[in-house]
Protein backbone atom coordinates (compact mmCIF):
# COMPACT_ATOMS: atom_id res chain seq x y z
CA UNK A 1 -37.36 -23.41 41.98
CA UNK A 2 -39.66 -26.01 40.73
CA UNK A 3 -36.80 -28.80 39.88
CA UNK A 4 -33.75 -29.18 41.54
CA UNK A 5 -30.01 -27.64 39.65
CA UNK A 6 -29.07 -30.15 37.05
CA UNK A 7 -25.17 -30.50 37.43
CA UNK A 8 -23.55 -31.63 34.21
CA UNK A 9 -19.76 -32.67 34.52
CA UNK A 10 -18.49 -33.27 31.34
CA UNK A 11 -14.05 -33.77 31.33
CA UNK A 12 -13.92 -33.37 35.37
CA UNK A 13 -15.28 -35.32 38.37
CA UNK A 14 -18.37 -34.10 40.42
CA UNK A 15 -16.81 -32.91 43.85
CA UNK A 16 -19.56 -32.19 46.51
CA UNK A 17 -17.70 -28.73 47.04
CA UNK A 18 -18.83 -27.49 43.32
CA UNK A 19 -22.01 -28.56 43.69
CA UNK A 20 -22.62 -26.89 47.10
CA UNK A 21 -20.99 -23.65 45.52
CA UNK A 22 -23.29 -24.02 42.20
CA UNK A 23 -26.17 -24.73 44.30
CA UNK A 24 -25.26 -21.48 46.55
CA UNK A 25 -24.83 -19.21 43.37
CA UNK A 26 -28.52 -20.64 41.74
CA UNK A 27 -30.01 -19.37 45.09
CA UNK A 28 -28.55 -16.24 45.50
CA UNK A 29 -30.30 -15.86 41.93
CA UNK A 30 -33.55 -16.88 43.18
CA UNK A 31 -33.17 -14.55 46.19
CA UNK A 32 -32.41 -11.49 43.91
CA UNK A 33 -34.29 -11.73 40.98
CA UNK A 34 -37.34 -14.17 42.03
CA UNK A 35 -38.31 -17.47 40.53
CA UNK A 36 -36.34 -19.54 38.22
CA UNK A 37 -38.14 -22.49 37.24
CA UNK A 38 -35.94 -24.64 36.12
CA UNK A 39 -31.93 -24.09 35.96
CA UNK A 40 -29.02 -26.22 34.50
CA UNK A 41 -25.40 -25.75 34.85
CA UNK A 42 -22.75 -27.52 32.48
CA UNK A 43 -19.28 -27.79 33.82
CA UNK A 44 -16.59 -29.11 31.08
CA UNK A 45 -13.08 -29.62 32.25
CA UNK A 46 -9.74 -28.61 30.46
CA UNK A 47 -9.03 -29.81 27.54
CA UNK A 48 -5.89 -30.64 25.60
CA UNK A 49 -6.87 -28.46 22.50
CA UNK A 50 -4.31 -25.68 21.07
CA UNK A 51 -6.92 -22.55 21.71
CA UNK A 52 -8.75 -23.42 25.09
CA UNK A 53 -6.56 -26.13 26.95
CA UNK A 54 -6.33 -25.56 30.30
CA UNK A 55 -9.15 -23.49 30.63
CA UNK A 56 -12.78 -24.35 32.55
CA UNK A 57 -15.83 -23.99 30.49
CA UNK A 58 -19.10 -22.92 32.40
CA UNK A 59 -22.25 -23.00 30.40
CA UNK A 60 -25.48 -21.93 32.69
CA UNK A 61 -29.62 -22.21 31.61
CA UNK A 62 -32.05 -20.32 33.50
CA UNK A 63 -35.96 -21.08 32.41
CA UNK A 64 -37.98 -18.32 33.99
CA UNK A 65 -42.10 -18.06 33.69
CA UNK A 66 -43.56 -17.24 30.71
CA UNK A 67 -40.70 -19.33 28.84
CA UNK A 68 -38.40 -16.48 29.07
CA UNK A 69 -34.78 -17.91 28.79
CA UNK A 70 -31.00 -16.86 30.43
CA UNK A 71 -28.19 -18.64 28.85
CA UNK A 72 -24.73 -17.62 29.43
CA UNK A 73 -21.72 -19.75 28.07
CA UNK A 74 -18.35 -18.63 29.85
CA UNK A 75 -15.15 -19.56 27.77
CA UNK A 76 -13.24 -16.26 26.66
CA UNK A 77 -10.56 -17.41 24.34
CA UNK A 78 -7.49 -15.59 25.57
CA UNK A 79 -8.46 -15.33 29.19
CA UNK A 80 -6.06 -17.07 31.58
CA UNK A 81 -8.38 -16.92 34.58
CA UNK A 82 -10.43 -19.40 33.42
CA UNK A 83 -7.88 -21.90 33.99
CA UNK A 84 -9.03 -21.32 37.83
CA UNK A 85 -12.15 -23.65 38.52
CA UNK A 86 -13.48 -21.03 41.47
CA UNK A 87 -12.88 -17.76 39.06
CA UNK A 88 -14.62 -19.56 36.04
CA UNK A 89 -17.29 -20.24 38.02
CA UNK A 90 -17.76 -16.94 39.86
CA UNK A 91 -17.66 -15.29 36.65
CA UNK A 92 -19.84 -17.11 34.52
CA UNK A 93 -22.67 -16.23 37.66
CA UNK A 94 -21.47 -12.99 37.49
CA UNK A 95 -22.57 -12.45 33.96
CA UNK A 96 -25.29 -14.49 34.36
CA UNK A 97 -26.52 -11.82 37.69
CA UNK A 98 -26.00 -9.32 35.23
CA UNK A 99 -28.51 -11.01 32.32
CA UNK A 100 -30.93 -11.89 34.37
CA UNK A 101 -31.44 -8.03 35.96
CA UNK A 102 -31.38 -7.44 31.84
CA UNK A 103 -34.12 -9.83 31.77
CA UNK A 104 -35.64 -8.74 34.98
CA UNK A 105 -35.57 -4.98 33.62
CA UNK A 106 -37.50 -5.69 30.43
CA UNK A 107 -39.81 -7.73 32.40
CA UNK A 108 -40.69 -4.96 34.57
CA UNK A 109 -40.93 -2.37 31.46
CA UNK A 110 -38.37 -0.17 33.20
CA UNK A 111 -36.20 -0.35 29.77
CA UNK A 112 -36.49 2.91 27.47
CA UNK A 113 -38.62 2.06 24.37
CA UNK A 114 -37.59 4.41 21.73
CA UNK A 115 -40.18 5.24 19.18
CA UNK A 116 -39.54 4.96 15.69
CA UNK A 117 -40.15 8.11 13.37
CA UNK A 118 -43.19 8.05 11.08
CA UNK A 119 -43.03 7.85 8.05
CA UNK A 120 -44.47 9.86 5.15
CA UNK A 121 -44.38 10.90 1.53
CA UNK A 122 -43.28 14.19 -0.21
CA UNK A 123 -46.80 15.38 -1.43
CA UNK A 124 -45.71 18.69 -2.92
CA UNK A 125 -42.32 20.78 -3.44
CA UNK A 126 -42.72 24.32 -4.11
CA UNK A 127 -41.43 25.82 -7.05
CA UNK A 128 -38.78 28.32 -5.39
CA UNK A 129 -37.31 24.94 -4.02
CA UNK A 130 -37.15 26.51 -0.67
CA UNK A 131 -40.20 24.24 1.02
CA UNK A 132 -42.27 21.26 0.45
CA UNK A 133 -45.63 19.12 2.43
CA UNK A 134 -45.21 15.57 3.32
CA UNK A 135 -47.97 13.55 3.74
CA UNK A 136 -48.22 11.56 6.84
CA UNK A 137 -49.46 7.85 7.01
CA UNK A 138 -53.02 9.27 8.63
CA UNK A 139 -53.57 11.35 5.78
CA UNK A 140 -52.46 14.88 7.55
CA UNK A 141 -49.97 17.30 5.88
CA UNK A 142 -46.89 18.30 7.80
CA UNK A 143 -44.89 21.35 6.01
CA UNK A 144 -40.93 20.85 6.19
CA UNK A 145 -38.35 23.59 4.69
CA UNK A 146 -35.26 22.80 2.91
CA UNK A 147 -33.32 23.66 5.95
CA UNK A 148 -35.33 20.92 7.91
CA UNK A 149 -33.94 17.99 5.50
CA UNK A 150 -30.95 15.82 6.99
CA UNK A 151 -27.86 15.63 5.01
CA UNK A 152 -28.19 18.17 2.47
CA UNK A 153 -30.23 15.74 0.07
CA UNK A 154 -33.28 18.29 -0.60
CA UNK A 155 -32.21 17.85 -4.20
CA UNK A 156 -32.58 14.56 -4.26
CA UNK A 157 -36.60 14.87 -3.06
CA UNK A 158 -39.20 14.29 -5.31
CA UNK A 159 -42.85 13.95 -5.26
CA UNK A 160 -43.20 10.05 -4.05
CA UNK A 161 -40.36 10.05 -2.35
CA UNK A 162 -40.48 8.31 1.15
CA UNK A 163 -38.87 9.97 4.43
CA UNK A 164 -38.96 9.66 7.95
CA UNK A 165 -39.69 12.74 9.83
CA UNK A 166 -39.84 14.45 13.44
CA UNK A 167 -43.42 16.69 13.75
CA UNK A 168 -43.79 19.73 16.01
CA UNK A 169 -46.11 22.44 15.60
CA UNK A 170 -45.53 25.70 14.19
CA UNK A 171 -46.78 29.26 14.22
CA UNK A 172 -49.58 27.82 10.94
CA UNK A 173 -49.97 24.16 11.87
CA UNK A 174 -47.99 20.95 12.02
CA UNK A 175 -44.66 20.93 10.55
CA UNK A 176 -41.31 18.93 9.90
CA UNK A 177 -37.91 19.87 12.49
CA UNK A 178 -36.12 16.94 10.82
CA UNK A 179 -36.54 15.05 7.19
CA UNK A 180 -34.85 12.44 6.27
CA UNK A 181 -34.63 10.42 3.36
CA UNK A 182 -35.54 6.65 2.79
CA UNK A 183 -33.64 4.44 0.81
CA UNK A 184 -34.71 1.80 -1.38
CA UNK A 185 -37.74 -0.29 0.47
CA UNK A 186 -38.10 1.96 2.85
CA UNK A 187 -34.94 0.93 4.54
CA UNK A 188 -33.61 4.20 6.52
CA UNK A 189 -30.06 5.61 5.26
């Protein structure tokens, strides 16, 4: 780490045993996930007010390169355990482990990307009302049959209309397995 833990008691006193345990929990980080730049942890005491009295607040900041953040505050309302200093700080690291191999994840590009469906506009509708073309945003025509529309709302397609769609190809060219209507703006239904 390039600066030391920043310890911030704020309601209790600084013992040398939290700090050792903070200071062990920071490098177990470190060791896992690789380098934290900077990191700051804010301890708060117990207070005397109605919904968290008794209970330890643990707030923890993790700067990694590229000015990627981790921030994890650690005060559940209703949960009793946090009235233990040791289990409020065990489990705010815990939850911040599990962020930062989030973090670490996305980082890495291991996390699934899902592509969003392109978009076109209902070109032509045949007479018989049975089957229609979209035309993509490249220009290309993709034919779609009623039974290809989501939801039942071929009657509500018109010429102009905007729809997202899934493309495969067919026995006579490109053509629609899925339509599906866009709402107002473009805004999927």
């Amino acid at each position: 780490m390039e600066t030391p833990v920043q310890i911030d008691f704020q309601g209790m006193q600084g013992r040398p045993d939290i700090r050792d345990s903070i200071e062990r929990h920071v490098a177990e980080l470190e060791r896992r996930y690789g380098r934290i730049t900077t990191c700051r942890v804010v301890m708060k005491g117990p207070s005397g007010h109605h919904r968290t009295g008794g209970l330890y607040e643990v707030n923890i900041h993790l700067a990694l390169p590229n000015g990627r953040e981790v921030n994890i505050g650690r005060t559940p309302p209703a949960d009793e355990r946090h009235a233990d200093l040791w289990f409020a700080i065990n489990d705010a690291f815990k939850h911040a482990r599990r962020r930062l191999q989030d973090q670490v994840r996305r980082l890495q590009a291991q996390v699934k990307q899902h592509e969003s469906q392109p978009i076109a506009t209902v070109k032509t509708i045949d007479p018989s009302g049975e089957f229609g073309f979209l035309e993509a945003a490249d220009g290309h025509e993709v034919y779609f049959h009623r039974n290809s529309v989501l939801d039942g709302a071929f009657g509500h397609l018109a010429v102009g209309t905007h729809v997202t769609f899934a493309e495969e190809m067919g026995e006579k060219g490109p053509q629609a397995s899925t339509v599906k209507l866009l709402g107002k703006h473009k805004l999927r239904l």
